[in-house]
N, C-alpha and C. Protein backbone atom coordinates (compact mmCIF):
# COMPACT_ATOMS: atom_id res chain seq x y z
N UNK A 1 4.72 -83.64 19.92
CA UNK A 1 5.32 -82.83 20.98
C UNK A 1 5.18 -81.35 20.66
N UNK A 2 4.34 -80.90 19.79
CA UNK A 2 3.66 -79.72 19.34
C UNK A 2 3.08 -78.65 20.31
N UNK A 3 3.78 -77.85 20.54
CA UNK A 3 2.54 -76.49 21.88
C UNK A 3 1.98 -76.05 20.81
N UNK A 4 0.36 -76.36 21.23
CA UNK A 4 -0.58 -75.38 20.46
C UNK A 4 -1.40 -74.30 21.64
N UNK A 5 -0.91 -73.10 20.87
CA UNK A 5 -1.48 -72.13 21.68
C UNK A 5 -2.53 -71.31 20.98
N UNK A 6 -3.97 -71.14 22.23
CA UNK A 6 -4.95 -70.56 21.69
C UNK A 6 -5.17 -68.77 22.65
N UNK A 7 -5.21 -67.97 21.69
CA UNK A 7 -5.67 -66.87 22.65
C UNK A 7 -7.00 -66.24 22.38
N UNK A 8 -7.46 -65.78 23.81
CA UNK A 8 -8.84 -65.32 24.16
C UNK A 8 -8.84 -64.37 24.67
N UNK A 9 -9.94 -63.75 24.23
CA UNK A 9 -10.43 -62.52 25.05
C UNK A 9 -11.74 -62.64 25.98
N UNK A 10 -11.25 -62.50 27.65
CA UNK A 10 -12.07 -62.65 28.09
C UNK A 10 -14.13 -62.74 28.17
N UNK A 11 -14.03 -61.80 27.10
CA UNK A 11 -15.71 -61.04 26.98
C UNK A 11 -16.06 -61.45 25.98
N UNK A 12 -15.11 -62.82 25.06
CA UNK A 12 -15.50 -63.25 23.81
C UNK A 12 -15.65 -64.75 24.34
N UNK A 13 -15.36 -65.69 25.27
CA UNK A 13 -15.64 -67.14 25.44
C UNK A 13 -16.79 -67.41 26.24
N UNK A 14 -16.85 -68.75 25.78
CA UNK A 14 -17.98 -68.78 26.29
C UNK A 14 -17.39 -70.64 27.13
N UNK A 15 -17.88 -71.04 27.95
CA UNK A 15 -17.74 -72.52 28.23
C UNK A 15 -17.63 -73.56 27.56
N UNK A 16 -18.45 -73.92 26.74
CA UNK A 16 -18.23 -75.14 26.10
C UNK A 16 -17.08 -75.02 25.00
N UNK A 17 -16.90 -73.95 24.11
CA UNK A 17 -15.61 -73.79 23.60
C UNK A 17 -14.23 -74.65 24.10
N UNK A 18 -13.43 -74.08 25.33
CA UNK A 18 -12.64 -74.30 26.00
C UNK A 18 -12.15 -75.78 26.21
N UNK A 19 -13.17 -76.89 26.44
CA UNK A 19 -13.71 -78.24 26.25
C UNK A 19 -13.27 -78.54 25.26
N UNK A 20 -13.73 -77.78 24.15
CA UNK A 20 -13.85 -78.75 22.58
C UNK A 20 -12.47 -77.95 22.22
N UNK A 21 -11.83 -76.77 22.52
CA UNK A 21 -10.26 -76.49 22.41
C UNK A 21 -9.50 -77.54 22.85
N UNK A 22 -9.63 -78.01 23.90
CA UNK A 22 -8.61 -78.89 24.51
C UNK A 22 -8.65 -80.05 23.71
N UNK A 23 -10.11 -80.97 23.63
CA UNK A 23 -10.31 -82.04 23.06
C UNK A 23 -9.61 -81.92 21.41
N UNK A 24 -9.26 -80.67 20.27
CA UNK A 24 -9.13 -80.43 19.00
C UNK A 24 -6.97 -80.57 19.34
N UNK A 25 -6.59 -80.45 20.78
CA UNK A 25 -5.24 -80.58 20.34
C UNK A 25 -4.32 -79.03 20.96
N UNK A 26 -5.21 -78.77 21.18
CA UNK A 26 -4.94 -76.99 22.19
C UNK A 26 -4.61 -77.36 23.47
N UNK A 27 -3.14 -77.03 23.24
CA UNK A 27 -3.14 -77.58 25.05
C UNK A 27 -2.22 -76.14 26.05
N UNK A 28 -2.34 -74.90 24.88
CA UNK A 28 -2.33 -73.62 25.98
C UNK A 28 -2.93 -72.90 25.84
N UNK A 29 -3.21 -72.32 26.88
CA UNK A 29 -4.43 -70.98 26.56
C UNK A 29 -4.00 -69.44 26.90
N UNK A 30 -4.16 -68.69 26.25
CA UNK A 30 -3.68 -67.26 26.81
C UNK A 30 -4.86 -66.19 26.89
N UNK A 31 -5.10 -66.12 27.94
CA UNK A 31 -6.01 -64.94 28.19
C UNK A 31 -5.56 -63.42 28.45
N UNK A 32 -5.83 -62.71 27.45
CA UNK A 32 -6.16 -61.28 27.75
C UNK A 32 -6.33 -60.27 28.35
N UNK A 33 -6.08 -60.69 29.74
CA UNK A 33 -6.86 -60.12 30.91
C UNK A 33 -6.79 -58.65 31.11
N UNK A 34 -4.88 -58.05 30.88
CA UNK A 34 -4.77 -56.90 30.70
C UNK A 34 -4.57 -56.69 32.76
N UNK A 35 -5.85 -56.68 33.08
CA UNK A 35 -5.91 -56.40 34.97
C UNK A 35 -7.41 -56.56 34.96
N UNK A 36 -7.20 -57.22 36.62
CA UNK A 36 -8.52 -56.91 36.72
C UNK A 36 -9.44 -56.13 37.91
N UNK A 37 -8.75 -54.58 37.40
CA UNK A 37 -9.82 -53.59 37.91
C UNK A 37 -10.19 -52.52 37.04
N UNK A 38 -11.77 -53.22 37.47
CA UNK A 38 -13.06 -52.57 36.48
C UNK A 38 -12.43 -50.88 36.12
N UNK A 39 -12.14 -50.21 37.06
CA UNK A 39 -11.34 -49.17 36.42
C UNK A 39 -10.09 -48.75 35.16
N UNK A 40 -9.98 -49.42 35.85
CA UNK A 40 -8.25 -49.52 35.06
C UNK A 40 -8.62 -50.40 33.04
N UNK A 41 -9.23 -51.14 33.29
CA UNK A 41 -10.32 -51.85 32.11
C UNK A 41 -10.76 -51.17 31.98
N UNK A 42 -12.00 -50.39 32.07
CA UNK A 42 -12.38 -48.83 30.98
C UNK A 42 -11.49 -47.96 30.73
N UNK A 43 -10.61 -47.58 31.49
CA UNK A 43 -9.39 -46.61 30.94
C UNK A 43 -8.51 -47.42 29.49
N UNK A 44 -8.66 -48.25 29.99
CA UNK A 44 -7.65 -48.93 28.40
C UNK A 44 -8.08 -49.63 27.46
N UNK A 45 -9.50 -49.50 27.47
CA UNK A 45 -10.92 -49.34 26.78
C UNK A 45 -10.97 -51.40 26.16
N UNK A 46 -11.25 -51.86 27.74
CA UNK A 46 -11.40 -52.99 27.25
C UNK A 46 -13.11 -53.62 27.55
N UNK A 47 -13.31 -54.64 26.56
CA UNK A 47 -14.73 -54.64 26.26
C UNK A 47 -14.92 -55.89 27.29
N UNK A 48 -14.55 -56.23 28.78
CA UNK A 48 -14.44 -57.35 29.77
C UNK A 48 -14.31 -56.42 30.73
N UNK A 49 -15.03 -57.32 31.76
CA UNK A 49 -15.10 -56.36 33.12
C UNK A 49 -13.72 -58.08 34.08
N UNK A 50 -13.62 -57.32 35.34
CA UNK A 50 -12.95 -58.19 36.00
C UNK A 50 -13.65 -59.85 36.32
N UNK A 51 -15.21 -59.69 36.46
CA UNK A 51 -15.53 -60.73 36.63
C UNK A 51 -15.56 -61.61 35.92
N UNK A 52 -15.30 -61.26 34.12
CA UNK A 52 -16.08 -61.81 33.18
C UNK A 52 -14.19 -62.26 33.00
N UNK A 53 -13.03 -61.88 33.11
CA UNK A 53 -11.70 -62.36 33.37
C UNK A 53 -11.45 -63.46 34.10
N UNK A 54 -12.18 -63.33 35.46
CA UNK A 54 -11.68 -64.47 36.67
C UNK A 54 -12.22 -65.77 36.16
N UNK A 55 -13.70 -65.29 35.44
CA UNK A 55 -14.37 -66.74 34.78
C UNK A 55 -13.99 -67.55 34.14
N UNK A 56 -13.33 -66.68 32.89
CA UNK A 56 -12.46 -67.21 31.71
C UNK A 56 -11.18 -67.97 32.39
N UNK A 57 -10.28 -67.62 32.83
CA UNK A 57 -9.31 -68.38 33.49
C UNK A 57 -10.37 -69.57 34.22
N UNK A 58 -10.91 -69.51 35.18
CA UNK A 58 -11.66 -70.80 36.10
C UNK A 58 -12.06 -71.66 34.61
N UNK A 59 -12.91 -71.00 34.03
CA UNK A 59 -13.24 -71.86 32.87
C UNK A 59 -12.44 -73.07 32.30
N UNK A 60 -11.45 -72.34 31.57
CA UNK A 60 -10.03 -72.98 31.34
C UNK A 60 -9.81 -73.89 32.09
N UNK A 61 -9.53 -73.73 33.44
CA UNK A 61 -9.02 -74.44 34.41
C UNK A 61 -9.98 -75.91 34.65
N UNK A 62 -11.03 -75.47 34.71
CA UNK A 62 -12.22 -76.60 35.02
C UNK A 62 -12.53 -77.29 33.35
N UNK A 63 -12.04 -76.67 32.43
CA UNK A 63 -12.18 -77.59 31.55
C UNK A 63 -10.79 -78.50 30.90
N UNK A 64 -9.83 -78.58 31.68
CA UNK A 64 -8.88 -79.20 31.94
C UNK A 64 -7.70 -78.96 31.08
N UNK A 65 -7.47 -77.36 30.81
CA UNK A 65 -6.67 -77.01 30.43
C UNK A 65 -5.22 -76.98 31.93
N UNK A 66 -4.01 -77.48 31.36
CA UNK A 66 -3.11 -77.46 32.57
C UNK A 66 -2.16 -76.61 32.30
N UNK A 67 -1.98 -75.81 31.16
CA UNK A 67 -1.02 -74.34 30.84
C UNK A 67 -2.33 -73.02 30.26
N UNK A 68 -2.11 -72.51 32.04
CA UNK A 68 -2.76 -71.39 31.66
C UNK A 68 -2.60 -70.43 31.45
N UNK A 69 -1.77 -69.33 30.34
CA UNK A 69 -1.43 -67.98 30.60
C UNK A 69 -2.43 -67.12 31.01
N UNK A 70 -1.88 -65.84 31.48
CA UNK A 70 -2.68 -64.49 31.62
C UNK A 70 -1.82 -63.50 31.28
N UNK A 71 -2.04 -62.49 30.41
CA UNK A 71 -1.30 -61.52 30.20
C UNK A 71 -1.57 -60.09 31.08
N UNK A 72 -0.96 -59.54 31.58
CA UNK A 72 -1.31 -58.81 32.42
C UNK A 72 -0.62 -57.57 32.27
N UNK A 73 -0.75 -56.24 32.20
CA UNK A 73 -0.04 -54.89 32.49
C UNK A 73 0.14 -54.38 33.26
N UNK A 74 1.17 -54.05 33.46
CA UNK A 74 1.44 -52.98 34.64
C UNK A 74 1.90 -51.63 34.31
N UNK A 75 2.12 -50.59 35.42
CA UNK A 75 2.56 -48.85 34.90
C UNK A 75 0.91 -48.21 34.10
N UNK A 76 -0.01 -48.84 34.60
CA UNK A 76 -1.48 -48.30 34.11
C UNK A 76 -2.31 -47.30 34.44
N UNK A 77 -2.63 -46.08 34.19
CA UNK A 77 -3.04 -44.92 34.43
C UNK A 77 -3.42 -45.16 36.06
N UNK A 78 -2.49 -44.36 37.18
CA UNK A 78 -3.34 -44.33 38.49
C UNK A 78 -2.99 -45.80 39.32
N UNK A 79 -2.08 -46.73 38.76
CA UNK A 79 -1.85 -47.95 38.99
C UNK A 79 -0.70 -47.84 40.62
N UNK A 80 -0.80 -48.19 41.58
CA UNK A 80 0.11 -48.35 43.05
C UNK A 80 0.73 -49.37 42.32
N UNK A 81 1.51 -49.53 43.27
CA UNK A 81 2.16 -51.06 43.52
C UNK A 81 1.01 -52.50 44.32
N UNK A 82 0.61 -51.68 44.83
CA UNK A 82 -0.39 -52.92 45.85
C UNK A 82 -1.75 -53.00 44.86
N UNK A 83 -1.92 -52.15 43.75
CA UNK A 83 -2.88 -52.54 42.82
C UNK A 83 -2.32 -53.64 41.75
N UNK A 84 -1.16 -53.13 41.23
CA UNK A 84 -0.40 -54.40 40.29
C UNK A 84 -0.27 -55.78 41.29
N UNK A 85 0.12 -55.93 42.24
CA UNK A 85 -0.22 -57.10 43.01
C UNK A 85 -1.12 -57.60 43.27
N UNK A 86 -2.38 -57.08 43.09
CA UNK A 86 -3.71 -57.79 43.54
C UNK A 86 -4.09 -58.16 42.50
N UNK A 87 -3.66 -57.33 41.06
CA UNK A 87 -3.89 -58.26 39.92
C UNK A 87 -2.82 -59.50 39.81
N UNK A 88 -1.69 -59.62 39.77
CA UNK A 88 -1.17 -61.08 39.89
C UNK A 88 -1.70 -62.14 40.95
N UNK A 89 -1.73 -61.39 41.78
CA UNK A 89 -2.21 -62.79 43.42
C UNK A 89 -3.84 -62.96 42.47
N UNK A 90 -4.71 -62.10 41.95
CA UNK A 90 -5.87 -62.71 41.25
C UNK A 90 -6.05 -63.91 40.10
N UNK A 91 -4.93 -63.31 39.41
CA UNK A 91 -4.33 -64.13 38.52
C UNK A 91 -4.29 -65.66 38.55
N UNK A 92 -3.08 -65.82 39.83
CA UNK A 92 -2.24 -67.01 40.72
C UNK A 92 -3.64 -67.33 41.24
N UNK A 93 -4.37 -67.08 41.82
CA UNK A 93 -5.88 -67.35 42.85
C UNK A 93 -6.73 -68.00 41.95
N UNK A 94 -6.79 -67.76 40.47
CA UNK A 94 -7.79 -68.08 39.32
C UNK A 94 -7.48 -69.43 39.19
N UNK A 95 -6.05 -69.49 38.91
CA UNK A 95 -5.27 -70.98 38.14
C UNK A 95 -4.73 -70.42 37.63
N UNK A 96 -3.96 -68.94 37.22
CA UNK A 96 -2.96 -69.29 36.10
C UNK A 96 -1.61 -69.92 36.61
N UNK A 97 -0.85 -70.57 35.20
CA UNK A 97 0.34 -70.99 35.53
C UNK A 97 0.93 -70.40 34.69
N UNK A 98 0.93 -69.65 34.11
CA UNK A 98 1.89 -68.94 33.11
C UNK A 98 1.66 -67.58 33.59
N UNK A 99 2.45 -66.39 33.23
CA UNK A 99 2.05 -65.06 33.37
C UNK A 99 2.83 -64.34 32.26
N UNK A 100 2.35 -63.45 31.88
CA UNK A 100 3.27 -62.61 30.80
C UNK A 100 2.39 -61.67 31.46
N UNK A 101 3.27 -60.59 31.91
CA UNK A 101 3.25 -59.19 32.66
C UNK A 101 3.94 -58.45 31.95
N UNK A 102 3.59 -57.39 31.85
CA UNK A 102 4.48 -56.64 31.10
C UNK A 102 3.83 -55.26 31.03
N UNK A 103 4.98 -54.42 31.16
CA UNK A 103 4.78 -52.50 31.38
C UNK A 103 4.06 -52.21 29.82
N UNK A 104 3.19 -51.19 30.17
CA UNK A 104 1.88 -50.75 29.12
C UNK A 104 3.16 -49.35 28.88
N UNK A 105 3.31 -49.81 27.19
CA UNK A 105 3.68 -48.56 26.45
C UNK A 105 3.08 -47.95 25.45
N UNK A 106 3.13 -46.93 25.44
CA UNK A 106 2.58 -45.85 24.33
C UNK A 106 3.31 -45.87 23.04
N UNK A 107 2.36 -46.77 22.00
CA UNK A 107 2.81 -47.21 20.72
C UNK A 107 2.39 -45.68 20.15
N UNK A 108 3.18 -45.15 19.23
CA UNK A 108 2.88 -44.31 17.64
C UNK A 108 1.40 -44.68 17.06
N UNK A 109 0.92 -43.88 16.48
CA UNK A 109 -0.20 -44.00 16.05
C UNK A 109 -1.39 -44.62 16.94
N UNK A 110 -1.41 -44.89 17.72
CA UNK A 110 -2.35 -45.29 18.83
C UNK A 110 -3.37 -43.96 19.84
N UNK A 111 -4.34 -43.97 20.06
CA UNK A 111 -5.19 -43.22 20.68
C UNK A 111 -4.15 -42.59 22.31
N UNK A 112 -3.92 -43.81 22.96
CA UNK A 112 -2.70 -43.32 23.88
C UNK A 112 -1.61 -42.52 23.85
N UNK A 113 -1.28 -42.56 22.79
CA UNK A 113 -0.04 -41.90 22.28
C UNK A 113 -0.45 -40.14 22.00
N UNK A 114 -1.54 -40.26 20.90
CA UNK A 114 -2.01 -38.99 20.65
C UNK A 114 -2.49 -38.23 21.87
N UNK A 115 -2.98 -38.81 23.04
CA UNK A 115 -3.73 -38.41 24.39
C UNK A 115 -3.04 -39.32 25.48
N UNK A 116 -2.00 -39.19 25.86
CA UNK A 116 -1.89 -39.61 27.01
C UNK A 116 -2.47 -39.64 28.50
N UNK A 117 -2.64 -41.28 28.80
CA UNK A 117 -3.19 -40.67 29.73
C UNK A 117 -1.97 -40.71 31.42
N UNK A 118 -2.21 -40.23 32.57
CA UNK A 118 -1.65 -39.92 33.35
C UNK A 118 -1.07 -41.43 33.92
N UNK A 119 0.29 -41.49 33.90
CA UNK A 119 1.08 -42.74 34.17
C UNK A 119 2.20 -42.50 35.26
N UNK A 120 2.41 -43.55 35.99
CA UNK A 120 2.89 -43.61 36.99
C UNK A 120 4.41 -43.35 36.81
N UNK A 121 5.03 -42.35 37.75
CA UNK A 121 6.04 -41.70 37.55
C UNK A 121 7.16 -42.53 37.82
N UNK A 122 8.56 -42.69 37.75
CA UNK A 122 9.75 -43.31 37.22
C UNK A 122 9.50 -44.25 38.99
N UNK A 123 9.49 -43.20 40.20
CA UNK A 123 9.79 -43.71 41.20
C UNK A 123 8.51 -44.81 41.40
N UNK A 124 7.43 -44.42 41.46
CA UNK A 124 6.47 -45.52 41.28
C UNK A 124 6.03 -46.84 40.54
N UNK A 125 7.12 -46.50 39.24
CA UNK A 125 7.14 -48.08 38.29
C UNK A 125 8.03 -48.44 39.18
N UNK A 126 9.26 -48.12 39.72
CA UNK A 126 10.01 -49.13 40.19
C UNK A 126 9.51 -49.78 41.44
N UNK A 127 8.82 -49.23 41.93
CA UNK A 127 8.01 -49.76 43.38
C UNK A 127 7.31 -50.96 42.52
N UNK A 128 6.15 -50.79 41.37
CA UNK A 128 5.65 -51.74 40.65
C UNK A 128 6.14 -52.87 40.29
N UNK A 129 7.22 -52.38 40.16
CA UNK A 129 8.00 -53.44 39.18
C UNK A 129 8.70 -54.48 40.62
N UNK A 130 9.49 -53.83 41.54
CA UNK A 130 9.95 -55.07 42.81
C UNK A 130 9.02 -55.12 43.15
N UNK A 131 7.47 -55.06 43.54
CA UNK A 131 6.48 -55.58 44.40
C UNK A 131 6.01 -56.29 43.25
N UNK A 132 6.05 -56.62 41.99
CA UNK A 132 5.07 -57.12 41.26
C UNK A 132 6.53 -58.70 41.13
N UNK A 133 7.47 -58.24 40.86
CA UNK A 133 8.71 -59.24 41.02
C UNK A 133 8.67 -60.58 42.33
N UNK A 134 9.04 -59.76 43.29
CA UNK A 134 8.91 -60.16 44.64
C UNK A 134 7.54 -61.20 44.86
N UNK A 135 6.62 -60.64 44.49
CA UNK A 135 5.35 -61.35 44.86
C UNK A 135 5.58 -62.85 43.59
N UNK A 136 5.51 -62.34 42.30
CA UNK A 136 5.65 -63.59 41.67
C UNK A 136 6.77 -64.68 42.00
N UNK A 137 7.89 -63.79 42.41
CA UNK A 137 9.30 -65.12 43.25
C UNK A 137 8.61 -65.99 44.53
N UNK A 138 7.86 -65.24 45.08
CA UNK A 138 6.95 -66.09 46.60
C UNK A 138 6.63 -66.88 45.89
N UNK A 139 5.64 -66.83 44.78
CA UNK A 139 4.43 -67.85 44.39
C UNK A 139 5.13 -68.95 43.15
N UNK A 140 6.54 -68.41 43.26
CA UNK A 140 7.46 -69.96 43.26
C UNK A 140 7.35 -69.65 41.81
N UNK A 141 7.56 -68.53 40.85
CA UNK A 141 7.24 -68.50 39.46
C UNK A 141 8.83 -67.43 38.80
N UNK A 142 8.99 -68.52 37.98
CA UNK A 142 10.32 -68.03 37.46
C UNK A 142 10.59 -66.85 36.25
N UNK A 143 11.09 -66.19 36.21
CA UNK A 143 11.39 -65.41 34.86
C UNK A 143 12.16 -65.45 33.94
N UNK A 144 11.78 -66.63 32.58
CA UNK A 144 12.21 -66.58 32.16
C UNK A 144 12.77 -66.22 30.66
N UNK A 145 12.23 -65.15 30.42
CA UNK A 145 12.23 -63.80 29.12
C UNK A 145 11.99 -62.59 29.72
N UNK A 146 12.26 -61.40 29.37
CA UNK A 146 11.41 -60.11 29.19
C UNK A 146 10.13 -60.09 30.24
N UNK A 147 9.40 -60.71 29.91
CA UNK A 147 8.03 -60.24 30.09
C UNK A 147 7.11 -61.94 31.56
N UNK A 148 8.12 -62.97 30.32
CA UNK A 148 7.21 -64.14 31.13
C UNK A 148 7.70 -64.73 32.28
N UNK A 149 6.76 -65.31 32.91
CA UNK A 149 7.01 -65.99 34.30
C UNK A 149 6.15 -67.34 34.30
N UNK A 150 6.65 -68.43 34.63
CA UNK A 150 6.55 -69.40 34.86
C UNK A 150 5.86 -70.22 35.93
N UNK A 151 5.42 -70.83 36.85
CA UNK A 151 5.23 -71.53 37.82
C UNK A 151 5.71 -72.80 37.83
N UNK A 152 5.55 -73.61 38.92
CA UNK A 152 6.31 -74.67 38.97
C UNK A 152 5.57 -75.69 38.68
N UNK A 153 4.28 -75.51 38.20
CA UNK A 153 3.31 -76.50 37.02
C UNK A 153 3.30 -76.41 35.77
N UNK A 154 3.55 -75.71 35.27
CA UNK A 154 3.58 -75.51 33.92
C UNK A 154 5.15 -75.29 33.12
N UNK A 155 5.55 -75.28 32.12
CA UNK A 155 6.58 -75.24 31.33
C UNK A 155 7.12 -74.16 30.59
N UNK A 156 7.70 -73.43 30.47
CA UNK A 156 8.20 -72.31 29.66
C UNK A 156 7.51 -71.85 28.52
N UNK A 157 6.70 -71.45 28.23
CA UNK A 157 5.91 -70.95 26.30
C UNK A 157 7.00 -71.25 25.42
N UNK A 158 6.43 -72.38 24.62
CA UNK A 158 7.59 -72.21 23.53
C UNK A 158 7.53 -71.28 22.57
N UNK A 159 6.03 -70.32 22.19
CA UNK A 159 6.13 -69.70 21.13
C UNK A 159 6.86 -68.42 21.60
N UNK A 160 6.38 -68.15 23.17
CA UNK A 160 7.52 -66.73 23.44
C UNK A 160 9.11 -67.09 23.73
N UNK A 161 9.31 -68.25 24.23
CA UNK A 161 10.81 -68.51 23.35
C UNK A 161 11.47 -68.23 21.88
N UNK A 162 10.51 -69.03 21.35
CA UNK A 162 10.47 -68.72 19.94
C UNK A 162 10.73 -67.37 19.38
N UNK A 163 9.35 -67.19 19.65
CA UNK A 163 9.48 -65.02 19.20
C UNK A 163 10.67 -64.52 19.73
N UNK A 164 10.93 -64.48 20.55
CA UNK A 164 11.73 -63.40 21.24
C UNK A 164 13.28 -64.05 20.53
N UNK A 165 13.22 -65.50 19.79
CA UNK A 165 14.48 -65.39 18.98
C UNK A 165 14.63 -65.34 17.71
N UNK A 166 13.21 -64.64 17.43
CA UNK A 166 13.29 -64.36 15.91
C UNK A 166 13.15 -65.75 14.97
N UNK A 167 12.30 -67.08 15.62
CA UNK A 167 11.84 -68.26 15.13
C UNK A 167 11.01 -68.15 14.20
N UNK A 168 10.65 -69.28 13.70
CA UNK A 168 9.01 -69.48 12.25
C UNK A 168 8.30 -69.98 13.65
N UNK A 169 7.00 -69.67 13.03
CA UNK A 169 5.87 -70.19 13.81
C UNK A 169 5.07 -70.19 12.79
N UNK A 170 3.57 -70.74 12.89
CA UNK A 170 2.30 -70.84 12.19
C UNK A 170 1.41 -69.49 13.27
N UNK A 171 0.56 -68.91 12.56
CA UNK A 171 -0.18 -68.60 13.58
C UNK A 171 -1.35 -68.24 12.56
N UNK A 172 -2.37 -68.43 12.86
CA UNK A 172 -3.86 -68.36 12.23
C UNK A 172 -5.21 -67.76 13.05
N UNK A 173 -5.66 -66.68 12.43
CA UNK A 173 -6.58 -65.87 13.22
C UNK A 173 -7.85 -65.12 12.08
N UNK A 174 -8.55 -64.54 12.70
CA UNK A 174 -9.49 -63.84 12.25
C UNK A 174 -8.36 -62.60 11.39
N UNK A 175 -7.42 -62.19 12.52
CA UNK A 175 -6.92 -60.75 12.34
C UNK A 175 -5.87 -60.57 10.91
């Protein structure tokens, strides 16, 4: 009764992977996505364009993964409200069933931090934030932490349960 969770970066999978993830005992996937407009992805200097995102999720999906996260940002240099929504409804449109959304902050020591770039002002996150809310409550997806949202196919993340209460986990990577 183990969640094993695998994360990807869109511009790093390839198809047959995904297959032989599921078949090894991987039965969540979290993609990277960040957003997907090609703009907004070179500003936050990611090495995936939007198309090479929508794939990775379909991928997943068609290789019979049934918990799909996407992590997604919002408050992103130049970002509306009706732009943060077209990245979730893309999201929801792909297959995901999981979402972890969450406002882009300016960590210490980070390139952002030293150079900020131009971010959406107090009155405009909050527009972001109820249109990005609102739209995920339509598409029947619950909130339940900080950051994650749920659908009514898939099950709560146990490892962001976990984390967010200061749990043990295993986790094993390149990094």
């Amino acid at each position: 009764d183990c969640e094993i969770s695998l994360e990807v970066n869109p511009a790093t999978i390839e198809r047959a992977p995904f297959a032989e993830y599921l078949s090894l005992g991987i039965n969540r996937v979290s993609i990277g996505v960040q957003s997907f407009n090609d703009k907004a992805l070179q500003v936050l200097g990611r090495v995936h364009g939007a198309d090479e995102a929508k794939n990775a999720i379909m991928q997943a999906k068609e290789a019979g993964f049934k918990r799909i996260n996407v992590d997604l940002m919002y408050a992103l240099p130049e970002q509306t409200p009706d732009l943060a929504v077209a990245d979730i409804q893309t999201a929801l449109m792909c297959g995901a069933t999981h979402l972890s959304w969450y406002q882009l902050t300016l960590e210490p020591n980070t390139a952002f931090y030293r150079n900020p770039p131009s971010l959406p002002d107090e009155k405009t996150l909050e527009a972001i934030e109820n249109a990005g809310r609102a739209s995920l409550t339509q598409a029947g997806f619950v909130n339940y932490e900080v950051s994650a949202w749920v659908g009514e196919h898939d099950t709560v993340c146990r490892h962001n349960v976990n984390y967010w209460q200061f749990g043990d986990y295993l986790a094993i990577g390149a990094g």
